[in-house]
Protein backbone atom coordinates (compact mmCIF):
# COMPACT_ATOMS: atom_id res chain seq x y z
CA UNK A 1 -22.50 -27.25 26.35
CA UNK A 2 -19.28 -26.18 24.71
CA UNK A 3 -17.47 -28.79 25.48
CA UNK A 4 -19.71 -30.49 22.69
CA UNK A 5 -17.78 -27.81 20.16
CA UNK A 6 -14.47 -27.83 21.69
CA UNK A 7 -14.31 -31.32 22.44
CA UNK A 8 -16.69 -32.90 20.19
CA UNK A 9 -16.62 -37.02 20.10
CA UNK A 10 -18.25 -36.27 16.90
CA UNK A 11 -18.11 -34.20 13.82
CA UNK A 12 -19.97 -33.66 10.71
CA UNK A 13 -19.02 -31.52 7.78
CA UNK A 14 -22.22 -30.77 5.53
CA UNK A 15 -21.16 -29.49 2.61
CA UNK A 16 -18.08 -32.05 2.11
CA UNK A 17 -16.54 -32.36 -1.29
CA UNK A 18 -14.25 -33.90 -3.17
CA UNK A 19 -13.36 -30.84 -5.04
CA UNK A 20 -10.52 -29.75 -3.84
CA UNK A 21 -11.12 -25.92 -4.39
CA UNK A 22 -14.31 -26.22 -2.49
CA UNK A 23 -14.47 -25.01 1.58
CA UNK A 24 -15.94 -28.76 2.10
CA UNK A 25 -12.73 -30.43 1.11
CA UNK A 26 -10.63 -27.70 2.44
CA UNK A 27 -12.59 -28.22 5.99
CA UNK A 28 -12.36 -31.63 5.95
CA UNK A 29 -8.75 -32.30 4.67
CA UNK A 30 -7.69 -30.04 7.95
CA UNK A 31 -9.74 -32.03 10.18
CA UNK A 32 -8.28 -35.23 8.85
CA UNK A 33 -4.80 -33.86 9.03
CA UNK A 34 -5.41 -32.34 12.23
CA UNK A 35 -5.15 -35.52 13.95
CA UNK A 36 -8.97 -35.37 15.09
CA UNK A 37 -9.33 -39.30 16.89
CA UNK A 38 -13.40 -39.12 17.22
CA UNK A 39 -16.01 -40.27 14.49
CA UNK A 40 -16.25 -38.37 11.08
CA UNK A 41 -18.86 -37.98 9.32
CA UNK A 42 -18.64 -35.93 5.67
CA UNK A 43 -22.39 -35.26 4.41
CA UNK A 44 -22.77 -35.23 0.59
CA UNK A 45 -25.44 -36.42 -1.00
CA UNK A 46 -23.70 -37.12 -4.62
CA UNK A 47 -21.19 -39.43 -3.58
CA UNK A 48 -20.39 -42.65 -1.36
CA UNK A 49 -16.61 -41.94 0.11
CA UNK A 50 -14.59 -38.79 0.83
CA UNK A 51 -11.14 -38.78 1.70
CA UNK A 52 -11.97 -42.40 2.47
CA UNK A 53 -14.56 -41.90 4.66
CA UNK A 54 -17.84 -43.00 4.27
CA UNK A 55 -19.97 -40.17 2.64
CA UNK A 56 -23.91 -39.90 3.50
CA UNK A 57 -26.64 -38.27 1.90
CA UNK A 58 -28.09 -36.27 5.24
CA UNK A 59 -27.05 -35.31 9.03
CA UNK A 60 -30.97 -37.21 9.80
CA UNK A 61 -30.05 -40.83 10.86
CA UNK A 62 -26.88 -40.35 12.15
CA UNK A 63 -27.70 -40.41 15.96
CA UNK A 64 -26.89 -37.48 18.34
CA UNK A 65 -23.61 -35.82 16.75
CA UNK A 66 -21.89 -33.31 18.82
CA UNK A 67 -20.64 -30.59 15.89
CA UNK A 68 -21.35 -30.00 12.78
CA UNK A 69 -19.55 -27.95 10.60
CA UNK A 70 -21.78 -25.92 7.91
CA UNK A 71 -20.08 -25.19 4.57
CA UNK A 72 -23.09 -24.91 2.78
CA UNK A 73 -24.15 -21.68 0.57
CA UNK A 74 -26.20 -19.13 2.87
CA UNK A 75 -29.44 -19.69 0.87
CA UNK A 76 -29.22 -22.95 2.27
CA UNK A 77 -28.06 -22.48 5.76
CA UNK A 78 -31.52 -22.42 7.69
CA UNK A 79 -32.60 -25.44 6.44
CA UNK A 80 -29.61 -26.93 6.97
CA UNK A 81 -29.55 -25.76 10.54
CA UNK A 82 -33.57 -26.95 11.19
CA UNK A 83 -32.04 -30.49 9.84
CA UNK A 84 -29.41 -30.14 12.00
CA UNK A 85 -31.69 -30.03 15.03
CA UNK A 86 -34.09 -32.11 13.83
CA UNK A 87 -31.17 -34.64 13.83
CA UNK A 88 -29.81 -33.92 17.61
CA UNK A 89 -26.87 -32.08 16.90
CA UNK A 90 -25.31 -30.37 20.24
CA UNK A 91 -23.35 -27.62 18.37
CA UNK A 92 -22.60 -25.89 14.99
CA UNK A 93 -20.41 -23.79 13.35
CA UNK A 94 -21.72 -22.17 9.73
CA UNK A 95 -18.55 -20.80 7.62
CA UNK A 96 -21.01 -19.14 5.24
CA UNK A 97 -21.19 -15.59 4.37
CA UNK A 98 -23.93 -12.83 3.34
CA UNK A 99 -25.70 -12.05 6.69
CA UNK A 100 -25.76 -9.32 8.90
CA UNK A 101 -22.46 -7.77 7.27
CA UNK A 102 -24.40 -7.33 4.39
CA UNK A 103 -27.99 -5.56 5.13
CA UNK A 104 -31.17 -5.86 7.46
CA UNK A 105 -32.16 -8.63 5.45
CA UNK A 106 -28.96 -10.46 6.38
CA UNK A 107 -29.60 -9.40 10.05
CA UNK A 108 -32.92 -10.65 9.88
CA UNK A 109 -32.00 -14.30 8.17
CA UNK A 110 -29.49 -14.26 10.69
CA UNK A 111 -32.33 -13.82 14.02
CA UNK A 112 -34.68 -17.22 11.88
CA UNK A 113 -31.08 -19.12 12.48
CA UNK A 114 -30.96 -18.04 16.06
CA UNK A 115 -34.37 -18.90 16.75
CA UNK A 116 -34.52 -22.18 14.52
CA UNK A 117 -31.43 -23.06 16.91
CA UNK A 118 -32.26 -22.43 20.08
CA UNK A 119 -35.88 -23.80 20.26
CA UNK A 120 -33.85 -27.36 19.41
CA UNK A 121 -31.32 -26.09 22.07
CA UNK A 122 -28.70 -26.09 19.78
CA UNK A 123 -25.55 -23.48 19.55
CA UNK A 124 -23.67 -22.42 17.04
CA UNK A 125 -20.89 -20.24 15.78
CA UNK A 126 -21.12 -17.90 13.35
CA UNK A 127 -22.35 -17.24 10.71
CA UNK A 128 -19.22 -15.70 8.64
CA UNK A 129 -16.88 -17.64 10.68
CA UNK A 130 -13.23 -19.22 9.74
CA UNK A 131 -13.70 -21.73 12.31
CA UNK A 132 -12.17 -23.33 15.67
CA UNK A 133 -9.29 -24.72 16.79
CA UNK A 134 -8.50 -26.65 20.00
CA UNK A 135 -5.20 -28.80 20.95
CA UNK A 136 -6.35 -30.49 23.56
CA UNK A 137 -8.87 -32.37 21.24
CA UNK A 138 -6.70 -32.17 18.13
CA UNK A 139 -9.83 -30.45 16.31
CA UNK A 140 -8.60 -28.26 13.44
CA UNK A 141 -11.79 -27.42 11.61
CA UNK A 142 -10.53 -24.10 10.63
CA UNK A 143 -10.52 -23.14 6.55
CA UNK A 144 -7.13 -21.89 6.73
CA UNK A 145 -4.73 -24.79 6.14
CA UNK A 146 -1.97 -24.02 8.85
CA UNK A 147 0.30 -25.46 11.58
CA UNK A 148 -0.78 -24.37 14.86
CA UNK A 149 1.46 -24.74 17.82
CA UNK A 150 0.04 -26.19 21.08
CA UNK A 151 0.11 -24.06 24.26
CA UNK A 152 -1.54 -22.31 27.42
CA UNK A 153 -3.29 -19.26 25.12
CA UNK A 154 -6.42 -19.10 23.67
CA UNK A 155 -7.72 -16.77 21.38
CA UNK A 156 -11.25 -15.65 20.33
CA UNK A 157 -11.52 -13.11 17.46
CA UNK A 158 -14.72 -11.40 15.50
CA UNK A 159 -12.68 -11.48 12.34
CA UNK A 160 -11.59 -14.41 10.96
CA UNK A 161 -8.75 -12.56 9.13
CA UNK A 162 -7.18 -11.08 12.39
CA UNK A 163 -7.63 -14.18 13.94
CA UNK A 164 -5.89 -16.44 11.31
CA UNK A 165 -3.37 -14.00 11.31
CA UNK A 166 -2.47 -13.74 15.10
CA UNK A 167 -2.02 -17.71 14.87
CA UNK A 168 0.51 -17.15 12.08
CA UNK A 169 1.96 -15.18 13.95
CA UNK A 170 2.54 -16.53 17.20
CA UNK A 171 3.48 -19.52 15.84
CA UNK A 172 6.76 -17.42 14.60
CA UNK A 173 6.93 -16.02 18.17
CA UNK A 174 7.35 -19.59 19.68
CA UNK A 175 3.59 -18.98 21.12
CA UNK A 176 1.40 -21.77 21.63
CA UNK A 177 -2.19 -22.05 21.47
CA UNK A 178 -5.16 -24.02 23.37
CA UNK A 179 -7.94 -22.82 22.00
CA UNK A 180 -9.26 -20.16 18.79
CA UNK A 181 -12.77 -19.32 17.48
CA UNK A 182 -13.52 -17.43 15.05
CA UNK A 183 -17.11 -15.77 16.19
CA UNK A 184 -18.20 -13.95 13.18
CA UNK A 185 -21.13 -12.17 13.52
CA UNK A 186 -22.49 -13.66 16.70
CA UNK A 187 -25.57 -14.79 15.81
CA UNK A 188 -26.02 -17.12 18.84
CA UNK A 189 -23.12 -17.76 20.73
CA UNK A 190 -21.52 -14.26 21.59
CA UNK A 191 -18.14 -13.60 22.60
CA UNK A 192 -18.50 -13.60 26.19
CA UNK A 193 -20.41 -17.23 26.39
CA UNK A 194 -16.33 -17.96 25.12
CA UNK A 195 -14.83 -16.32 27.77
CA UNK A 196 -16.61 -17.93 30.49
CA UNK A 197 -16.20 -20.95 28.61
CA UNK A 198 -12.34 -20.06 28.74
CA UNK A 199 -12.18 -18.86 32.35
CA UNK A 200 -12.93 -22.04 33.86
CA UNK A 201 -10.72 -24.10 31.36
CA UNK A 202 -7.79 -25.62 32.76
CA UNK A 203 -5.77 -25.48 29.63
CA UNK A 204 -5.89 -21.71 29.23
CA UNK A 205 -3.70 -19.77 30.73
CA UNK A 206 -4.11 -16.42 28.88
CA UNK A 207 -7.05 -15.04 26.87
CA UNK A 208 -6.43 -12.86 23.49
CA UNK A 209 -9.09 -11.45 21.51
CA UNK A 210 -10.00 -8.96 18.96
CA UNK A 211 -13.92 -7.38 18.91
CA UNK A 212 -15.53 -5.11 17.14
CA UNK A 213 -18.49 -4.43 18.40
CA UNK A 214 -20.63 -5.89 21.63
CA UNK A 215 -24.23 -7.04 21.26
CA UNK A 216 -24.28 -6.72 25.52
CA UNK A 217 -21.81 -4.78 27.11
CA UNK A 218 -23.23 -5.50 30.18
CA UNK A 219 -22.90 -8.85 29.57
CA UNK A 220 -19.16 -9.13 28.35
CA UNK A 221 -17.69 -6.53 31.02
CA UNK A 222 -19.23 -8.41 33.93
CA UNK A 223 -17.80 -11.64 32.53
CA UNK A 224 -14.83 -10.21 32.32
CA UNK A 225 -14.78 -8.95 35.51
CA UNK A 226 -14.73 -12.68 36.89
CA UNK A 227 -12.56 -13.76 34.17
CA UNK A 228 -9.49 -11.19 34.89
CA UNK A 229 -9.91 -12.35 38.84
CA UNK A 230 -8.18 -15.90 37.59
CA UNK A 231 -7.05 -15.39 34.32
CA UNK A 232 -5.12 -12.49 32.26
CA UNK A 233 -7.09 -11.19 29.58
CA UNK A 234 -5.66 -9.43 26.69
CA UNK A 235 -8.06 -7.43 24.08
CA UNK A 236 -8.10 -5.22 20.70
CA UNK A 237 -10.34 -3.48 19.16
CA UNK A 238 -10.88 -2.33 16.01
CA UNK A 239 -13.59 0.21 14.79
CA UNK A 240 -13.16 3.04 17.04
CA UNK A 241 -12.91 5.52 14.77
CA UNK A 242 -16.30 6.97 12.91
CA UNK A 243 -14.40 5.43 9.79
CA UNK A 244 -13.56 2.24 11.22
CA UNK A 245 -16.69 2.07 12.84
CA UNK A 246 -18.58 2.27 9.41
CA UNK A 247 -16.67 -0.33 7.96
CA UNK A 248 -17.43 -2.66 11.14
CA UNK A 249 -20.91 -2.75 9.72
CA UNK A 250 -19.52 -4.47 6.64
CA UNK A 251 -17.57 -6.58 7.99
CA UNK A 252 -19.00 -8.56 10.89
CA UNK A 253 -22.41 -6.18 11.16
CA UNK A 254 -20.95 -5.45 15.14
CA UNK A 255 -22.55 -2.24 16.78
CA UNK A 256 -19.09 -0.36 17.50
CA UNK A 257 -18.68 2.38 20.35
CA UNK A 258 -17.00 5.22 21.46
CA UNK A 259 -13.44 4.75 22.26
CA UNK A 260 -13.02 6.42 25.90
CA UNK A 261 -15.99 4.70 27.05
CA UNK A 262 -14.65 1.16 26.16
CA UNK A 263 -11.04 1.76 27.21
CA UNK A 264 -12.47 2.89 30.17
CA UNK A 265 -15.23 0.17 31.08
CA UNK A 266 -11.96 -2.55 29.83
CA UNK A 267 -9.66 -0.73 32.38
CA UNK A 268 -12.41 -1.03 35.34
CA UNK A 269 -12.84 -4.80 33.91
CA UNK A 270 -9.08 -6.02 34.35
CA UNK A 271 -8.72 -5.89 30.85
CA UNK A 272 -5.03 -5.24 29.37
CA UNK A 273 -6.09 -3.13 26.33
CA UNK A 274 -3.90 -3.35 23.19
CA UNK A 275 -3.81 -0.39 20.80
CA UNK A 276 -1.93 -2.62 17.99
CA UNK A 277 -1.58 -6.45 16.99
CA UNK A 278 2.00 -6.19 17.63
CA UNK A 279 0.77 -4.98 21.34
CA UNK A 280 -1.31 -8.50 21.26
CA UNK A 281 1.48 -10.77 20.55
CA UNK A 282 3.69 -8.45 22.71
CA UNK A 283 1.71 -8.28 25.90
CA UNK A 284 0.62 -12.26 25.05
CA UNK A 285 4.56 -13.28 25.35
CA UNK A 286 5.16 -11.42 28.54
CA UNK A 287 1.94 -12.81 30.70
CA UNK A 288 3.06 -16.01 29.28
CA UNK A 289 6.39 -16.10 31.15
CA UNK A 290 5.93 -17.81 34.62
CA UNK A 291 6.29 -15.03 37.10
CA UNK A 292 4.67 -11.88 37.18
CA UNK A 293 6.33 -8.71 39.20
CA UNK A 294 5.33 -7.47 42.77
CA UNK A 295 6.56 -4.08 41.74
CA UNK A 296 7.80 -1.47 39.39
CA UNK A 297 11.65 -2.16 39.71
CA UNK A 298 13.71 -3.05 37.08
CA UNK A 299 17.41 -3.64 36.43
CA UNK A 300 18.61 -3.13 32.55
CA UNK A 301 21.73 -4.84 31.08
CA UNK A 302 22.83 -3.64 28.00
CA UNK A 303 25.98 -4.58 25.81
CA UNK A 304 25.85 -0.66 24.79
CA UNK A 305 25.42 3.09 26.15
CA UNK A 306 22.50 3.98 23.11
CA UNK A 307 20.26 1.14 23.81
CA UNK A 308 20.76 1.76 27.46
CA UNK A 309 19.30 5.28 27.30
CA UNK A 310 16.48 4.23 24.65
CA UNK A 311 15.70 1.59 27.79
CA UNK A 312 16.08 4.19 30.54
CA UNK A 313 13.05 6.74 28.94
CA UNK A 314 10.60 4.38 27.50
CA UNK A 315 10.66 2.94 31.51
CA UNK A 316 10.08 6.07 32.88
CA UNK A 317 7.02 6.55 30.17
CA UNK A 318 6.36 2.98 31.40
CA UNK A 319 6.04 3.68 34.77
CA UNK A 320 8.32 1.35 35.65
CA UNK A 321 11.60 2.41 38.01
CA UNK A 322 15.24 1.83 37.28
CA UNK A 323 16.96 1.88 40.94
CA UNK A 324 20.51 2.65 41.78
CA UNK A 325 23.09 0.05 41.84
CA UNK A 326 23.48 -1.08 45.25
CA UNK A 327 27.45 -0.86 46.24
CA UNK A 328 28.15 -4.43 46.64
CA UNK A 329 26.07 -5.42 43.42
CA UNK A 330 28.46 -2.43 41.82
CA UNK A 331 31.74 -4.12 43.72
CA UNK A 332 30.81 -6.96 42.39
CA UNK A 333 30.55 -6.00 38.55
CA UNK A 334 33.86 -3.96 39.13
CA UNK A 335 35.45 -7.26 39.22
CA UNK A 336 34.06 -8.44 36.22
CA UNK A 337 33.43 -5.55 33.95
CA UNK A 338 36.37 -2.47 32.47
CA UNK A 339 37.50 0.21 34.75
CA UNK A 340 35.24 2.54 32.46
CA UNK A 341 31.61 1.28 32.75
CA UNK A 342 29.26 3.31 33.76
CA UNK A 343 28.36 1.42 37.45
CA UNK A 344 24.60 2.74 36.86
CA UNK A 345 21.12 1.08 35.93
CA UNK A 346 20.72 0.23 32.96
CA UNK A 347 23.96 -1.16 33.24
CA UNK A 348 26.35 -0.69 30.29
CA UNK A 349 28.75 -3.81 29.21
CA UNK A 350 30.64 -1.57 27.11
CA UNK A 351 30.72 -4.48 24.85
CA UNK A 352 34.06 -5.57 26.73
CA UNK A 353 32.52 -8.72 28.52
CA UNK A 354 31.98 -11.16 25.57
CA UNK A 355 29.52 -13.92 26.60
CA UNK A 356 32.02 -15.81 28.37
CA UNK A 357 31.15 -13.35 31.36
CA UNK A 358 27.55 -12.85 30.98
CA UNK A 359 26.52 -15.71 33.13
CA UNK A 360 28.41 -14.70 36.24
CA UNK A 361 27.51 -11.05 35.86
CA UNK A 362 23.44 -12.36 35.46
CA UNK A 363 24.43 -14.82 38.91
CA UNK A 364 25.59 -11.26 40.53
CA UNK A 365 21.89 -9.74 39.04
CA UNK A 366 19.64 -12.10 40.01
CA UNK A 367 21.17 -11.67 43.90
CA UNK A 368 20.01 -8.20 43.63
CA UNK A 369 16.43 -8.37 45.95
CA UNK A 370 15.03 -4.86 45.53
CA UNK A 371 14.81 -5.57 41.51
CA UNK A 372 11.63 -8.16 40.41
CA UNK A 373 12.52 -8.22 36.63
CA UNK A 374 15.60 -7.98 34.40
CA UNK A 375 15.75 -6.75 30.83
CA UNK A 376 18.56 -7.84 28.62
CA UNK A 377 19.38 -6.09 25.65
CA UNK A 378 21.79 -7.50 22.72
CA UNK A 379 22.89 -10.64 21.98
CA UNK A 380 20.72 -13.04 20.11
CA UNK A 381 21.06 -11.56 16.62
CA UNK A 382 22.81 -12.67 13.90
CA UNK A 383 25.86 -10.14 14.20
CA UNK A 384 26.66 -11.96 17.55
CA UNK A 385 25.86 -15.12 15.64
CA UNK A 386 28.98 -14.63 13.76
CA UNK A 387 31.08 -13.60 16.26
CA UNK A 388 30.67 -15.52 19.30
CA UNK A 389 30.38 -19.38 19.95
CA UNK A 390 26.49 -20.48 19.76
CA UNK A 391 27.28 -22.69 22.31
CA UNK A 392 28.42 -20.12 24.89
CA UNK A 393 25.12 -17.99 23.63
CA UNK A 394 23.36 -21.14 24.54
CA UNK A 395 24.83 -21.43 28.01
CA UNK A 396 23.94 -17.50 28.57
CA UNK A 397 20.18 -18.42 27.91
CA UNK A 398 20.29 -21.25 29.79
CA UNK A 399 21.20 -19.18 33.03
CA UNK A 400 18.49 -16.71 32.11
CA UNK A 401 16.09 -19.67 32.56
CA UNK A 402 17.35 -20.75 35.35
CA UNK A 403 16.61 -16.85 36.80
CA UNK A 404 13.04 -16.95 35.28
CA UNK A 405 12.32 -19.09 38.72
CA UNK A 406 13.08 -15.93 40.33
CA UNK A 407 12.34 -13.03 38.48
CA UNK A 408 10.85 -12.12 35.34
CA UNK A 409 13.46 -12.24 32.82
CA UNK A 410 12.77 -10.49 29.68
CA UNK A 411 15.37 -10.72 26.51
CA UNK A 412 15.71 -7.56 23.51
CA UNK A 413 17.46 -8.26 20.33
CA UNK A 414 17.20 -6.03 17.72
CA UNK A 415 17.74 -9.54 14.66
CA UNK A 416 16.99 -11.84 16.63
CA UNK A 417 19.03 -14.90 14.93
CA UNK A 418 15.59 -17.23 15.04
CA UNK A 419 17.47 -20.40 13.93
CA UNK A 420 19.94 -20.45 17.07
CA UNK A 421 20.09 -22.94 19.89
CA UNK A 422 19.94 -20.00 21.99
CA UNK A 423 16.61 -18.29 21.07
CA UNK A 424 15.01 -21.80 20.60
CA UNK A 425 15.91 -22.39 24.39
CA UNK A 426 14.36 -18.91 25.50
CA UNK A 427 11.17 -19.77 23.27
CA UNK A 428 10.70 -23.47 24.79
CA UNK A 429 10.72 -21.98 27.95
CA UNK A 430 8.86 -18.82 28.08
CA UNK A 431 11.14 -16.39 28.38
CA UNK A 432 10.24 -13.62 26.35
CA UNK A 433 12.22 -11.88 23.23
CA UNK A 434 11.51 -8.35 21.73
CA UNK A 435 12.63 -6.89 18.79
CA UNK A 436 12.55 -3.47 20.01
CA UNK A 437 13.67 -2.30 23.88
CA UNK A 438 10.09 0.01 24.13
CA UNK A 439 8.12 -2.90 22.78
CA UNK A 440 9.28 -5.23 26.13
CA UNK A 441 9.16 -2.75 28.69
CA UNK A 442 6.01 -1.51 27.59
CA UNK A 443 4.71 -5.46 28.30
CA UNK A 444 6.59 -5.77 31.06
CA UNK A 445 4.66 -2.29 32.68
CA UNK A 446 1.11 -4.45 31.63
CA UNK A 447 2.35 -7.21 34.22
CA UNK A 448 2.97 -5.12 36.90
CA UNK A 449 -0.76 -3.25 36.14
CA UNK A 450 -2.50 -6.47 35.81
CA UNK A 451 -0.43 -7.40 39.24
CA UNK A 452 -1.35 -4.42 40.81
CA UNK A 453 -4.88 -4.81 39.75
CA UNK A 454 -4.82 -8.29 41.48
CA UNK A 455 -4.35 -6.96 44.49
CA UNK A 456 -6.32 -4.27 44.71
């Protein structure tokens, strides 16, 4: 059935304007520009052409149309919905606002739209939704007007806000995206029909999403249970404070719950748990990369001592294990690095090496077997920018690509220089880069949990 909102061969926006300032247009104009190749079908009764497409009065008489998009005012969103299935629409989305965030009235108009839906056996997202996304169909009928990159992660989110947001983003990051719905308040579909939707889709490789509250917990955790078995699922949740919890109720009308007994149930799930958004684009960009660990052991290469140490605790609050250098991988560097480095793990460059060196001391790294990942620190910013040839950069992330068949490769640069050939490379090819040393090894600990999980 979701394939019908996903990967409609039909869509009609009710509510479709020629205003510009109204959601209609706005809804429209992004479907348009999206690149969307199926039929289109704007419903206005006041006009004969939108955007040049031909306008008509009513979804009746249309035929069996697999979305419709509902940017109508809420008074008028029930009978819009009964025409809806009166017409043989498959699925819906309804934008509108002023339901079960607001009151128990709003809860209540919210259970006639379930129950007007489903005894046509339509679904629909919603209401108090931003909309959905998906590449693989081209459909942008989202209201924000943005440039979403294509990719392997999909994304489903309670708030529209937080959702828009993690698109903007990851786009930044060099993340792409499959699929993104905005849920809203769940009147029908609930977040884990998406999931299970998501599990068995080809195209998604990783699963983000923020909640706020769960209609059935039961539900969700044993979906994700199944889901976590295939695919790596990534979650944050807001409201788990009294405060935040009140203002849940306001905002999507969610029922929120305690804190230890979600991180716990999420834990038992397979769920990677995210305390921050930063943690949701962070742990997103490391399960993205192509390899995941078989164990905790690490090597660190740093261009300098301070960074090394900053590296050497937050893996040891990590979990993660930093083993000695084995003599010949030591003999080896001797040859390459001053008489004065420090011939431990994290290794220190002393800043002596240049890049003209890096890619034979990462050759002598990636021979190292008792290490699954290596961490790189330095390099990519825009002091090194200055300094060094971007071409030899560019040759230096080239090589770490090359070991990202091998092991998991992870790069840290404090300003990251975004506009060099050298990050663009890492980004085109999954390879992660972190702003902040604590930031990537924390991700890198989530792959060895969710590895560990795997296997258990």
């Amino acid at each position: 059935m979701l394939d019908h909102l996903f990967k409609p061969r039909s869509v009609a926006v009710i509510g479709a304007s020629k205003d510009v300032t109204k959601l209609g247009s706005v809804v429209l104009k992004n479907v348009i520009e999206g690149g969307y190749k199926g039929s289109i079908y704007p419903i206005n009764p006041k006009t004969d052409k939108i955007m040049g497409f031909k306008a008509f009065p009513s979804i009746l008489g249309l035929g069996e149309i697999d979305l419709a998009v509902i940017a109508t005012p809420a008074k008028n969103v029930l009978e819009t919905l009964e025409e809806c299935v009166q017409g043989n629409v498959r699925t819906a989305f309804i934008f509108s606002s002023g339901f079960g965030e607001l009151n128990e009235a709003g809860k209540k108009r919210e259970k006639e739209l379930a129950f007007a839906a489903r005894r046509g056996g339509l679904r629909f997202v919603g209401p108090n939704s931003v909309g959905i996304f998906c590449s693989s169909s081209h459909l942008h009928a989202m209201m924000p007007e943005m440039a979403i990159r294509p990719g392997k992660i999909s994304l489903v989110s309670q708030s529209g806000n937080i959702g828009s947001q993690t698109l903007y983003r990851g786009n930044e990051l060099g993340m792409g995206f499959n699929i993104f719905v905005s849920s809203g308040n769940e009147a029908d579909l609930h977040i884990e029909d998406y999931i299970e939707y998501l599990r068995w889709d080809r195209n998604t490789k990783i699963i983000l999403s923020y909640i706020e509250g769960l209609v059935d917990a039961r539900k969700f955790l044993e979906t994700a249970k199944r889901t976590t078995l295939e695919k790596p699922m990534i979650l944050f949740k807001g409201g788990e404070t009294e405060t935040g919890a009140d203002v849940v109720q306001s905002h999507t009308g969610a029922l929120a719950g305690s804190t230890q007994i979600y991180s716990a149930a999420l834990r038992q799930s397979g769920i990677i748990k995210a305390e921050t958004i930063e943690d949701l684009h962070d742990f997103a960009l490391a399960f993205n990369c192509d390899l995941y660990p078989k164990s905790r052991r690490i090597a660190v290469l740093s261009r300098g001592g301070g960074w090394g140490v900053i590296a050497a605790d937050a893996s040891e609050r990590a979990g993660l294990e930093l083993p000695k250098l084995p003599a010949e991988i030591a003999s080896q560097l001797d040859r390459l690095l001053p008489p004065y480095w420090n011939k431990k793990n994290p290794i220190d460059t002393v800043m002596a090496s240049g890049f003209t060196r890096m890619e034979k001391i990462l050759d002598i790294l990636g021979r190292w077997k008792e290490v699954d990942g290596l961490i790189i620190l330095g390099g990519f910013g825009a002091y090194f920018a200055r300094i060094w040839d971007e071409k030899e950069v560019a040759k230096v992330s080239q090589k770490m690509i090359e070991l990202s068949r091998s092991k998991v490769i992870f790069a840290v640069s404090f300003a990251l220089n975004e506009d060099s050939e050298a990050v663009q490379l890492l980004r085109e090819n999954n390879v992660p880069l972190y702003h902040d040393v604590k930031r990537a090894i924390d991700a890198y600990s989530k792959l060895v949990e969710y590895q560990q999980y795997l296997e258990m």
